[in-house]
Protein backbone atom coordinates (compact mmCIF):
# COMPACT_ATOMS: atom_id res chain seq x y z
CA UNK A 1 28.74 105.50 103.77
CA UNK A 2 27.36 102.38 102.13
CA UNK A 3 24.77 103.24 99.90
CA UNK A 4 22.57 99.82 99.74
CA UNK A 5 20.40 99.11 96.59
CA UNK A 6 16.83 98.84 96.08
CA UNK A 7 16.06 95.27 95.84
CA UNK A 8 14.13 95.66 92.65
CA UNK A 9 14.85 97.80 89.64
CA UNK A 10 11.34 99.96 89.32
CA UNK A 11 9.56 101.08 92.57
CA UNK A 12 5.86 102.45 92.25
CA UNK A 13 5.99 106.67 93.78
CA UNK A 14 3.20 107.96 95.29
CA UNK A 15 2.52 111.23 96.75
CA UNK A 16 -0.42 110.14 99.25
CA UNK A 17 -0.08 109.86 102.68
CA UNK A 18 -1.41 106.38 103.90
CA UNK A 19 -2.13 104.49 107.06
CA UNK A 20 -0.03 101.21 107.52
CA UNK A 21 -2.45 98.31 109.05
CA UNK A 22 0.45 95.77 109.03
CA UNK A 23 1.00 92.48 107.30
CA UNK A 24 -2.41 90.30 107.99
CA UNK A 25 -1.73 86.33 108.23
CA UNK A 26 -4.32 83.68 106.95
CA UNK A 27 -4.01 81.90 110.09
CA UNK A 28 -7.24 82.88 112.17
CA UNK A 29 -5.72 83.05 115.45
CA UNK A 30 -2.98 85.48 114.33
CA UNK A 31 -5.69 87.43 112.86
CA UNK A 32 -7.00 88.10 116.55
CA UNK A 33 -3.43 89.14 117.89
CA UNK A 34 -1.77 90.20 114.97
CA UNK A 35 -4.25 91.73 112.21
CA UNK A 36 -6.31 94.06 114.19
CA UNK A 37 -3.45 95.28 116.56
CA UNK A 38 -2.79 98.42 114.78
CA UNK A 39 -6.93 99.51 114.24
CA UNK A 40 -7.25 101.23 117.68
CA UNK A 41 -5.53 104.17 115.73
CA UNK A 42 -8.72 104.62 113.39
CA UNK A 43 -10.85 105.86 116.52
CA UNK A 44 -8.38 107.73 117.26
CA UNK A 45 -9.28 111.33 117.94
CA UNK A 46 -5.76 112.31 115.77
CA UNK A 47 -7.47 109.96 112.96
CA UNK A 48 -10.51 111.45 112.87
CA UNK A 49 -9.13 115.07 113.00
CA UNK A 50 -6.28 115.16 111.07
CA UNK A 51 -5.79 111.24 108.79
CA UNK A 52 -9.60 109.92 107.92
CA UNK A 53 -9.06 110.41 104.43
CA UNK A 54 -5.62 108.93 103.92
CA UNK A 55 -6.31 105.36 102.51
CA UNK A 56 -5.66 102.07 104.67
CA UNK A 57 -3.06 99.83 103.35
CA UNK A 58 -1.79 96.41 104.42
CA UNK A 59 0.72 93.70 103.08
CA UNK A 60 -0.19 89.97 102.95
CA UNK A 61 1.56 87.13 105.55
CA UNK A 62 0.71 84.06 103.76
CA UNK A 63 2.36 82.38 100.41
CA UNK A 64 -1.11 81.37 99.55
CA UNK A 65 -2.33 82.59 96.04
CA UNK A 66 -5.65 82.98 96.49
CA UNK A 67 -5.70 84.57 99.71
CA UNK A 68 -7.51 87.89 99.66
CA UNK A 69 -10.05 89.80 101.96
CA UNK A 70 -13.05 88.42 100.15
CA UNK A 71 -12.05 84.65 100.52
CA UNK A 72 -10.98 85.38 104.14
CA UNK A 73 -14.78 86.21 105.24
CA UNK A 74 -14.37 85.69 108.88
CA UNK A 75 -11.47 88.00 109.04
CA UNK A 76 -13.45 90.34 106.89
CA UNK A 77 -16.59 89.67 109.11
CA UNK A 78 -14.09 90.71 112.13
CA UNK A 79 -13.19 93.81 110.59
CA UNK A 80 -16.55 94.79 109.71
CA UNK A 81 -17.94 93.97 113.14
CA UNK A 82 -15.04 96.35 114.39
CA UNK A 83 -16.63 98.93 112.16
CA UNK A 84 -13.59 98.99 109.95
CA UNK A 85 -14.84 100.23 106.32
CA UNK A 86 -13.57 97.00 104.68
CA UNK A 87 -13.98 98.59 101.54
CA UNK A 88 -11.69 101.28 101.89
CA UNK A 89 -8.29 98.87 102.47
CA UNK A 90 -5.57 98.75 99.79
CA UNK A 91 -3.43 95.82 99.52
CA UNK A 92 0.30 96.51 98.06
CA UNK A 93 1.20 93.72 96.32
CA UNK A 94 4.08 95.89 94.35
CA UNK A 95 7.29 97.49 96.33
CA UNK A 96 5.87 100.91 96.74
CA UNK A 97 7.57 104.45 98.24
CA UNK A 98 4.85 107.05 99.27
CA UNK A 99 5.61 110.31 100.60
CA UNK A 100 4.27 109.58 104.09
CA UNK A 101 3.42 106.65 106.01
CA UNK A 102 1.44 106.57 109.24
CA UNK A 103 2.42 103.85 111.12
CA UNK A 104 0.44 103.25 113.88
CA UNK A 105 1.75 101.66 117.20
CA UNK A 106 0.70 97.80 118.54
CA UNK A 107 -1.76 97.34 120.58
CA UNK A 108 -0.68 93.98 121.29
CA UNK A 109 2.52 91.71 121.35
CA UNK A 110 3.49 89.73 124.44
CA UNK A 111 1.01 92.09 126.43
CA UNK A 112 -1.48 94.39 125.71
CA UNK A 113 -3.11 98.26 126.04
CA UNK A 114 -6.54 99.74 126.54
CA UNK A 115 -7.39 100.01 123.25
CA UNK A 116 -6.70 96.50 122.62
CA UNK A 117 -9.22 95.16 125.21
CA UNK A 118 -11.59 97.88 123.67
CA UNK A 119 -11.33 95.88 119.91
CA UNK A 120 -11.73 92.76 121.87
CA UNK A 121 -14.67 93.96 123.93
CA UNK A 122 -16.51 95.29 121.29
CA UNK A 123 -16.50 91.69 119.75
CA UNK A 124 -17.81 90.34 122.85
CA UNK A 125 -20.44 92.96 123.27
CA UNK A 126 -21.59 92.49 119.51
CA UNK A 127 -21.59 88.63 120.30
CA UNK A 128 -23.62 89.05 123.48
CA UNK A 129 -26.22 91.97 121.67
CA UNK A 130 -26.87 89.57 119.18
CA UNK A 131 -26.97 86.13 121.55
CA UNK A 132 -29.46 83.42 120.80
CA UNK A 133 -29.86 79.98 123.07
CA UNK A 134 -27.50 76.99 122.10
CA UNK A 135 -27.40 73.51 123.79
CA UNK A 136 -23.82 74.06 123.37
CA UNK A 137 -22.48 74.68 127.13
CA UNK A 138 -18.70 72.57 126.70
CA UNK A 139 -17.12 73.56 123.57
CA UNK A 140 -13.66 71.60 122.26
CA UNK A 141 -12.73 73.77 119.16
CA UNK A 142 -10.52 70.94 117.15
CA UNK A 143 -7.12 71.85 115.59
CA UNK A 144 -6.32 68.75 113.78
CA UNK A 145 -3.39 69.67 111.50
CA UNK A 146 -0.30 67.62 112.40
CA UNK A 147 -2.07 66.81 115.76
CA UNK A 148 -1.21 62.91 115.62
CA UNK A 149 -3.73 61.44 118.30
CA UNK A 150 -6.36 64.65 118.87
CA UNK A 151 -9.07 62.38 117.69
CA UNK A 152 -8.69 60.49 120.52
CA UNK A 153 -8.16 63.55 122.99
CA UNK A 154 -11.50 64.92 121.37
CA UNK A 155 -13.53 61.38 121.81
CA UNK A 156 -11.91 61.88 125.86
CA UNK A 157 -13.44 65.33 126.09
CA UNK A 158 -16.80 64.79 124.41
CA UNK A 159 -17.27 61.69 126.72
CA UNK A 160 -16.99 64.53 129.32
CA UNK A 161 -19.84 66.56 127.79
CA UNK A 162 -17.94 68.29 125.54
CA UNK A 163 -19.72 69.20 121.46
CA UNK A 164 -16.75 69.03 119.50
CA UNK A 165 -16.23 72.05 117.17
CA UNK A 166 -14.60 72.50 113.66
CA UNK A 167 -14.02 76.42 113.57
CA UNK A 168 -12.88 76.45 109.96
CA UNK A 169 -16.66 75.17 109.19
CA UNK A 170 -18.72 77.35 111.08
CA UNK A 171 -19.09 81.57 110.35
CA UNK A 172 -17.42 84.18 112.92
CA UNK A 173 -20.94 84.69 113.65
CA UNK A 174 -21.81 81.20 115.10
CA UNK A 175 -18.37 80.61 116.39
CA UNK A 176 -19.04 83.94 118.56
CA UNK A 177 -22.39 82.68 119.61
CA UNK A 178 -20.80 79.36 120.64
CA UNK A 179 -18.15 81.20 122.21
CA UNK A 180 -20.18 83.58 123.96
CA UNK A 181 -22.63 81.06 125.34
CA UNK A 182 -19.85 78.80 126.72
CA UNK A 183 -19.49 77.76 130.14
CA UNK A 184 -15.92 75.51 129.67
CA UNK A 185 -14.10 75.66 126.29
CA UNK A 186 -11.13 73.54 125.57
CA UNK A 187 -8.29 73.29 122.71
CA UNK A 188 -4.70 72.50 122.10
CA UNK A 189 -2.63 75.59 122.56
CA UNK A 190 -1.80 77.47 119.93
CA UNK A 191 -3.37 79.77 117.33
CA UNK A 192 -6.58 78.18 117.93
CA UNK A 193 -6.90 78.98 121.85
CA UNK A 194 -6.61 82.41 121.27
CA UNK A 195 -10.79 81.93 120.45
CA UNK A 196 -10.98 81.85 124.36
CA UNK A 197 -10.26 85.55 124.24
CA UNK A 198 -14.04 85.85 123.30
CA UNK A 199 -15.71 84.06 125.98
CA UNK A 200 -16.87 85.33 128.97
CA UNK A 201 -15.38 86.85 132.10
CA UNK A 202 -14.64 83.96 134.25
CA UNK A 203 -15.24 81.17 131.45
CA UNK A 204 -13.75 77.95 132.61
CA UNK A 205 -10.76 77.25 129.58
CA UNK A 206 -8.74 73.90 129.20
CA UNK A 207 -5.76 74.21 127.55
CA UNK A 208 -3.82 71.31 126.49
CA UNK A 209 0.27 72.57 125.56
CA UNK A 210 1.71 71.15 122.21
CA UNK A 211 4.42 70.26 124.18
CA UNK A 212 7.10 72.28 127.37
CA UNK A 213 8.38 74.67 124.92
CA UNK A 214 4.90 75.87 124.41
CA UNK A 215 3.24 75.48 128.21
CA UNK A 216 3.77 79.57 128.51
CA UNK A 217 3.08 80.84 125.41
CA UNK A 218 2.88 84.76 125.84
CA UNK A 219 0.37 85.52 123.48
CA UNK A 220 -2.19 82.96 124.86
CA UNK A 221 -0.94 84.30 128.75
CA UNK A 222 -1.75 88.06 127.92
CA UNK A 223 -4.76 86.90 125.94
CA UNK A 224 -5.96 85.41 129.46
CA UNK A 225 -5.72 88.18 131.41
CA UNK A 226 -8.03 90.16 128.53
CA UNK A 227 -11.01 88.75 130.11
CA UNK A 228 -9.86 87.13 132.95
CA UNK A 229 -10.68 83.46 132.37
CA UNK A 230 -10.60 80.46 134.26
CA UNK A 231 -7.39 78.95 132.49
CA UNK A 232 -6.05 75.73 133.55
CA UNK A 233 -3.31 73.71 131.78
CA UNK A 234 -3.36 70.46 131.87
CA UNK A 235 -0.39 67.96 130.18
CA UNK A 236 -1.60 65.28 127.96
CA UNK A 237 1.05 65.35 125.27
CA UNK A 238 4.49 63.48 124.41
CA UNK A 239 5.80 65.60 122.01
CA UNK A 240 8.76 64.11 122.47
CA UNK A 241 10.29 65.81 119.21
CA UNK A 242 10.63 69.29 118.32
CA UNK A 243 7.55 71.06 117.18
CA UNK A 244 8.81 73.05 113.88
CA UNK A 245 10.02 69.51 112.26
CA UNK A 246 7.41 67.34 113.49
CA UNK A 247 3.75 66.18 114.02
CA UNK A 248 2.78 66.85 117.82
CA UNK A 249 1.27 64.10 120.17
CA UNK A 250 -1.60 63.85 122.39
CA UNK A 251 -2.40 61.38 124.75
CA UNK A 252 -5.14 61.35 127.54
CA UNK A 253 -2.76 61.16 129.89
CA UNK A 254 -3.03 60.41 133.80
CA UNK A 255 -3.34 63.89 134.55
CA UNK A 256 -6.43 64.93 132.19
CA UNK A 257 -8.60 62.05 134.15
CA UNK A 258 -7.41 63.32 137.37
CA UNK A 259 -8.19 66.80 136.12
CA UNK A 260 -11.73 65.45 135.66
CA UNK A 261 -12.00 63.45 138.49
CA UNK A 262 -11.09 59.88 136.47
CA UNK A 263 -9.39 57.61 138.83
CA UNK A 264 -8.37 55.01 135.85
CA UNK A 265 -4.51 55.26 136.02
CA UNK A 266 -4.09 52.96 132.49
CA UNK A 267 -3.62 54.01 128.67
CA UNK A 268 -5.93 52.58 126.30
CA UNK A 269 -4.59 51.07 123.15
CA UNK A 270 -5.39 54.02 120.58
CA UNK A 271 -3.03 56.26 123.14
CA UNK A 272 -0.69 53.80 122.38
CA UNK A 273 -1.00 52.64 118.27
CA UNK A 274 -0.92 56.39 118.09
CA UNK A 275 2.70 57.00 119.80
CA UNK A 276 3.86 53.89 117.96
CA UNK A 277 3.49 55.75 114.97
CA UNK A 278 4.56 58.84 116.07
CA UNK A 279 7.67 57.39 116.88
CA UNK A 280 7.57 55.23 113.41
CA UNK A 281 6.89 58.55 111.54
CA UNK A 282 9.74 60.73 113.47
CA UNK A 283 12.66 58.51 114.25
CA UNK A 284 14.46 59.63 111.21
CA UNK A 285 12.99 63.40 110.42
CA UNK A 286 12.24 64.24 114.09
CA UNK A 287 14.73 66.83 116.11
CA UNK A 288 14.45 65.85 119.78
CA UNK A 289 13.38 68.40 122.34
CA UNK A 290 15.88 69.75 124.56
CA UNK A 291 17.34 68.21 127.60
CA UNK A 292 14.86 69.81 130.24
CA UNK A 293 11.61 69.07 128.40
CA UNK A 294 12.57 65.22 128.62
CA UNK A 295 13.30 65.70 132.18
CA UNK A 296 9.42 66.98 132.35
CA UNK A 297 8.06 64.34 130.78
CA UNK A 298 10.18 61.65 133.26
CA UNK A 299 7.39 60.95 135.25
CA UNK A 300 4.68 60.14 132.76
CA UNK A 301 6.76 58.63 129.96
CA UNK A 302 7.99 56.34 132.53
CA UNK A 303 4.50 55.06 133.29
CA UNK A 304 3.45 55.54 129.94
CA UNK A 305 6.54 53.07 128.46
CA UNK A 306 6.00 50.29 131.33
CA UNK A 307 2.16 49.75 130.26
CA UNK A 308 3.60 49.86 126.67
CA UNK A 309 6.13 46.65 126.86
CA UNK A 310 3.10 44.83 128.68
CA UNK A 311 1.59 45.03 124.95
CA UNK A 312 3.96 43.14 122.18
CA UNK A 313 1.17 42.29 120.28
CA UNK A 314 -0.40 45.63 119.78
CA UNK A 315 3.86 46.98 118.89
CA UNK A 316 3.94 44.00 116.33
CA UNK A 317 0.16 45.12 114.77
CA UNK A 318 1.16 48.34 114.85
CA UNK A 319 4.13 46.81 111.86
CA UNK A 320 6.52 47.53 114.42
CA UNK A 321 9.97 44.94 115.78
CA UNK A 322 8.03 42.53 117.48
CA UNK A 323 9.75 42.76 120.87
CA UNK A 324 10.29 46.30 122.94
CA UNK A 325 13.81 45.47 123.21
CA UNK A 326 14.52 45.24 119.74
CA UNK A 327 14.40 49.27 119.14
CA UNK A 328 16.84 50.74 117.95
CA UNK A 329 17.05 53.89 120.05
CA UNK A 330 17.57 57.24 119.17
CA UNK A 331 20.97 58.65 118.28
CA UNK A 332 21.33 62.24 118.45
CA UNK A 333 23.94 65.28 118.38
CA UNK A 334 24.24 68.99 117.70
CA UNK A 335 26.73 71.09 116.48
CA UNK A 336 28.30 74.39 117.70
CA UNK A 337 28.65 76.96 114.51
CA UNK A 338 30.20 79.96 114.25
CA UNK A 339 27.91 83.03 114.78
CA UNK A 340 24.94 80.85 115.46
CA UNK A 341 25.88 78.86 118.22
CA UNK A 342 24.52 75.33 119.08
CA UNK A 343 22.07 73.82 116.36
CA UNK A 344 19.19 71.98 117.66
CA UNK A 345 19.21 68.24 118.44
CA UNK A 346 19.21 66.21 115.36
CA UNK A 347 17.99 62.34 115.00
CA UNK A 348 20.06 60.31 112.45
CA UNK A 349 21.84 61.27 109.04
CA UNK A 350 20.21 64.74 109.63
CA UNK A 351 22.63 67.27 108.25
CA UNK A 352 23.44 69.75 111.37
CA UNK A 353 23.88 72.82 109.51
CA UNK A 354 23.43 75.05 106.46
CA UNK A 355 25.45 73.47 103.91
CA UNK A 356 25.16 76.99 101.91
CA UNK A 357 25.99 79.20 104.63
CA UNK A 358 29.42 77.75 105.32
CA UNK A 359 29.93 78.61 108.83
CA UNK A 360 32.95 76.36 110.75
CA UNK A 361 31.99 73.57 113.09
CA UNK A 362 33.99 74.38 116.07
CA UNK A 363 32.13 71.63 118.70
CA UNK A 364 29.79 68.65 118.91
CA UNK A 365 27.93 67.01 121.17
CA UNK A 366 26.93 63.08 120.75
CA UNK A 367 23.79 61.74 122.70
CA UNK A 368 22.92 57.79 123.22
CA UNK A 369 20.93 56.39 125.86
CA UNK A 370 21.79 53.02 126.13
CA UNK A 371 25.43 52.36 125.16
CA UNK A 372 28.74 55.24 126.05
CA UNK A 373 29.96 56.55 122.86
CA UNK A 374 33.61 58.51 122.55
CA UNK A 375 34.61 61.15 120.34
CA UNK A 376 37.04 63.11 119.59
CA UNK A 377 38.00 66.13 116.88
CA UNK A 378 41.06 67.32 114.78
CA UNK A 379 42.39 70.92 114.95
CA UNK A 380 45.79 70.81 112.70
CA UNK A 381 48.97 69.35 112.38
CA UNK A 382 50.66 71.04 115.13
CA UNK A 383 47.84 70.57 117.26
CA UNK A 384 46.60 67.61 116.59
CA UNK A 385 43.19 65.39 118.13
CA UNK A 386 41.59 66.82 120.43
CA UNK A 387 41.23 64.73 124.39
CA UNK A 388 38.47 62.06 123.69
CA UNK A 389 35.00 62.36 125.12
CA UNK A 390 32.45 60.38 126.70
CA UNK A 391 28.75 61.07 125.48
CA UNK A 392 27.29 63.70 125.43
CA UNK A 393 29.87 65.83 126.52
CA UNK A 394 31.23 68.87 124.50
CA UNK A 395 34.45 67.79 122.19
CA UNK A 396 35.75 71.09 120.59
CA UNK A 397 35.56 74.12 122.20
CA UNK A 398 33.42 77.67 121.80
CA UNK A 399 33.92 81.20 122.07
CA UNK A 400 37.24 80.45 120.81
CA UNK A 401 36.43 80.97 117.17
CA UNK A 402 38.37 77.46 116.42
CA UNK A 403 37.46 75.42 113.55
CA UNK A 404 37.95 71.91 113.45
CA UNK A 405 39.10 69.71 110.56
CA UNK A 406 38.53 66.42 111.33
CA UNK A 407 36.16 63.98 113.64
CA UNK A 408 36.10 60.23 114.46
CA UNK A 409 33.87 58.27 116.87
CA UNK A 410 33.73 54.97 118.54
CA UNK A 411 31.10 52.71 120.79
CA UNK A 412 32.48 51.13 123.79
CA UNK A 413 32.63 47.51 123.70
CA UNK A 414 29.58 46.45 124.58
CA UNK A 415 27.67 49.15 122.02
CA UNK A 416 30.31 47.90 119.26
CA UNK A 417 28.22 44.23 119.55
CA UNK A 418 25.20 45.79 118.48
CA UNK A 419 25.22 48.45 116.33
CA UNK A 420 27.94 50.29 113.63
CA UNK A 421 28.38 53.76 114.00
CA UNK A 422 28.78 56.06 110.67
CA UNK A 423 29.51 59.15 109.99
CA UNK A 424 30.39 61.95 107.63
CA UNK A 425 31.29 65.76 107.19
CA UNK A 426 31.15 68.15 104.83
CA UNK A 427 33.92 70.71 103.91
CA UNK A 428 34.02 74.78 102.62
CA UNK A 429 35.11 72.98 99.22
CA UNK A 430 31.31 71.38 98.71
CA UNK A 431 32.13 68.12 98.67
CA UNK A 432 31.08 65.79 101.35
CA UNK A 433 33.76 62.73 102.49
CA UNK A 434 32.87 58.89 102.52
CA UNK A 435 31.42 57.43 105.15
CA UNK A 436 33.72 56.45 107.91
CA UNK A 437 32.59 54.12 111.26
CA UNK A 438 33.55 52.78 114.18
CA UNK A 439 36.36 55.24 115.20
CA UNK A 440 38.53 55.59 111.84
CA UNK A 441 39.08 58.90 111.29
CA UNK A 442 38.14 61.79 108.84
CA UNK A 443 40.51 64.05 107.97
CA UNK A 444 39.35 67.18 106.15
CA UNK A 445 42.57 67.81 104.34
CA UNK A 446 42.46 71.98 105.29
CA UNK A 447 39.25 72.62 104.22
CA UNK A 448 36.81 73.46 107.11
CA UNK A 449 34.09 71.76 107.88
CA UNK A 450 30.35 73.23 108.29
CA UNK A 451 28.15 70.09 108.23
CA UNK A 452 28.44 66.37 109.95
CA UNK A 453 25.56 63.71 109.58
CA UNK A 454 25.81 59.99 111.79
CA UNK A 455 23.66 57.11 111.61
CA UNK A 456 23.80 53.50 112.97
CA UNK A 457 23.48 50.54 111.65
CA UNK A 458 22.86 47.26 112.62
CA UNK A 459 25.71 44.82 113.59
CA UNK A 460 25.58 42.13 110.69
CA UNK A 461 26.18 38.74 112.39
C-alpha cells in the first residue's frame, strides 16, 4: 500500500474532541447556504447531551487577509441571531490532527431538511418580532460587480416603483427589516437572490438569470421552495460569453416590459452603448457560451441586432468600426484533451489548454459564422492527414486515445478575400511553433501537442 505524505512537515496534535462547522465563505449569499448548514447539530438533543463542551471549529473560504468573524459583522450578526455563542468558535488557520472530529451532516446542498427551514425560520421570526414600518414595499437589492449594464436594469425597475438597495451598506438588521416588509423583491441571480429566502411566504420575487447556464440554479430553486415565494424569471440578459471569464450583460429586454405590462417593443441607446462595449471588452478574453444557449437567445438577439445597425452613429461614438458590417466576427474552437474531454469555446489566440498539464490534443472543432473554414490534422507518417473538414465539425477523433501531431487550416475562397487565418500549437517539448496561415501546415516533428491558439487577421490590400 501507498503510504502518501503529509503535505507539511509539522502538524499541530490535539487530544480534544471538536465540532467541525465547515469552511465559511466571505461571500454573503454563501453564508446563507453554505455557513450555517452544519448548526442544526448544536440543538441537537445528542449536542446538548453528550458534545456541548467540545469547542466549535471552522476553516476560512476566502484568500482575503483580513477576513475574520469580527470584520464579517453581518455573518456574525447571523450567527448570533441563530443563538450561536459566537464567542466560543475556533478558527484553524494551522494543519491540525485532533483525536476526534464531529462532523456534522448538511442541512442544505441542492435541497434541503427540517432543520434547515428551522435556521431559516428563526431568522424570519426574529425579523418579524422585531418589525418596524418602512416605505420600502419594492426592493431591487443591486449586485453590481462585473454586471456591465445593471445600472440601467436598476433605473428600469425603480421607474417601476422599485427603492434600489446596496446590501453591502446596510446592517443584517435593516436588510431583514427591508426584507421582511417586502411585498416584490428583485435581483440578478446569484449569491445575492438567495436574500429572498427571508421574505415572506408568498412574496412576489423577480429574478433576472446571469445568463442560460444559470436560469436553474439549484441553490436559488430549493431556496424557493423554503418559503414558498412567488418566483418568476424573467430574461433580460445577453451574456453572450461565458460567465467564469467574463463580465455579464443586462439589458431591459422585450420581455421585462411585457412582464410589467410595457408595450414599447424598442431598446434605448444605453441598452445598446452598453453591449457595444461588452462586446469591445470580450471579443478577445471572452469564451463563448455553448451552442444551445445561443440558440436561446435567437429570438431576442435577432431583434436586438436589427434595431442596432439602424444606429451607426451611436456604434461609431461608442469608438467602434463605423459601419455594422465592418466587424470582424468571432472566431472560435475547442479542443478535445485526453482525460478531460472537450475544453470550452475559446475566442481568438486563447490558448485551449493547460500548457503545464501536458495532456494530447486528440480533436478540434473550428467555429465561424460568416465564411466555411476547412481543417484537417496529422496522425504520423504511416498514417498521414487526416479527411478535411468543413466548420465546425469534429477533425480528429475521441475515445480513441489518439494524439495528433500536426494541424493546418484554410478559408474557402470567398473568406480568403477578407481575412488571414493563423495559427499555432504547442508541443510536450515546451516550445511553441511559428505561426503558420492560410492552410500551410504544422508539423510537430513527434512531439505531441497539448495546446493550439488561432487568430485572424485582416486581408492587407
Amino acid at each position: 500500500m501507498k503510504v502518501i505524505p503529509p503535505p507539511h512537515e509539522s502538524i499541530l496534535k490535539s487530544s480534544e474532541a471538536v465540532i467541525y462547522l465547515g469552511m465559511f465563505h466571505s461571500t454573503w449569499g454563501h453564508a446563507i447556504t453554505d455557513n450555517i448548514r452544519r448548526l442544526w447539530f448544536l440543538k441537537s438533543d445528542d449536542f446538548k447531551k453528550e458534545f456541548k463542551n467540545c469547542p466549535l471549529v471552522y476553516l476560512l473560504c476566502t484568500k482575503r487577509e483580513n477576513f475574520t468573524l469580527e470584520s464579517y459583522k453581518n455573518f456574525r450578526r447571523l450567527l448570533e441571531i441563530l443563538e450561536v455563542n459566537v464567542d466560543s468558535l475556533r478558527l484553524i488557520t494551522e494543519p491540525t490532527q485532533f483525536d476526534k472530529i464531529i462532523l456534522p451532516d448538511e442541512s442544505f446542498k441542492f435541497n434541503f431538511t427540517k432543520e434547515y427551514c428551522e435556521a431559516i425560520n428563526c431568522v424570519r421570526n426574529f425579523a418579524l418580532k422585531n418589525k418596524t414600518p418602512t416605505s420600502f414595499k419594492k426592493i431591487y437589492y443591486f449586485h453590481g460587480v462585473r454586471q456591465m449594464g445593471e445600472e440601467h436594469l436598476a433605473e428600469y425597475f425603480r421607474s417601476k416603483g422599485y427603492e434600489i438597495v446596496r446590501p453591502e451598506k446596510l446592517t443584517l438588521d435593516e436588510q431583514l427589516n427591508l426584507l421582511i416588509n417586502a411585498e416584490s423583491f428583485a435581483s440578478t441571480t446569484g449569491s445575492i437572490s438567495h436574500n429572498s429566502v427571508f421574505l415572506r411566504d408568498g412574496t412576489e420575487a423577480i429574478f433576472i438569470p446571469r445568463g442560460t447556464n444559470s436560469v436553474s440554479n439549484p441553490f436559488q430553486r430549493a431556496l424557493n421552495q423554503i418559503n414558498s415565494v412567488n418566483a418568476n424569471y424573467v430574461d433580460s440578459t445577453l451574456t453572450l460569453y461565458s460567465l467564469w471569464y467574463s463580465d455579464i450583460l443586462y439589458i431591459v429586454s422585450r420581455q421585462l416590459k411585457k412582464f410589467f405590462g410595457d408595450k414599447n417593443d424598442d431598446y434605448d441607446e444605453e441598452d445598446f452603448k452598453n453591449f457595444l462595449q461588452y462586446v469591445k471588452v470580450h471579443m478577445k478574453k471572452g469564451r463563448l457560451v455553448e451552442p444551445k444557449a445561443k440558440e436561446h437567445y435567437a429570438s431576442i438577439l435577432q431583434n436586438f441586432m436589427a434595431q442596432l445597425k439602424q444606429r451607426e452613429d451611436l456604434i461609431a461614438a461608442c469608438n467602434m468600426p463605423p459601419k455594422w458590417d465592418e466587424f470582424k466576427p468571432m472566431l472560435t474552437y475547442q479542443t478535445h484533451v485526453a482525460k478531460k474531454g472537450w475544453s470550452d469555446w475559446l475566442g481568438e489566440e486563447q490558448i485551449s489548454n493547460d500548457i503545464e498539464q501536458k495532456l494530447q490534443i486528440e480533436a478540434i472543432k473550428i467555429n465561424f459564422p460568416t465564411h466555411k473554414i476547412f481543417y484537417s490534422v496529422y496522425y504520423s507518417a504511416d498514417e498521414g492527414w487526416s479527411e478535411e473538414v468543413l466548420s465546425p465539425n469534429m477533425a480528429g477523433t475521441t475515445g480513441k486515445a489518439k494524439a495528433i501531431f500536426g494541424i493546418k487550416i484554410r478559408f474557402d475562397e470567398a473568406g480568403e478575400k477578407f481575412f488571414d487565418i493563423l495559427y499555432r500549437v504547442h508541443k510536450f517539448d515546451g516550445s511553441w511553433t511559428a505561426w503558420a496561415k492560410n492552410g500551410e501546415a504544422i508539423y510537430s516533428h513527434g512531439q505531441k501537442l497539448n495546446a493550439i491558439q488561432i487568430k485572424l487577421e485582416d486581408k492587407k490590400s
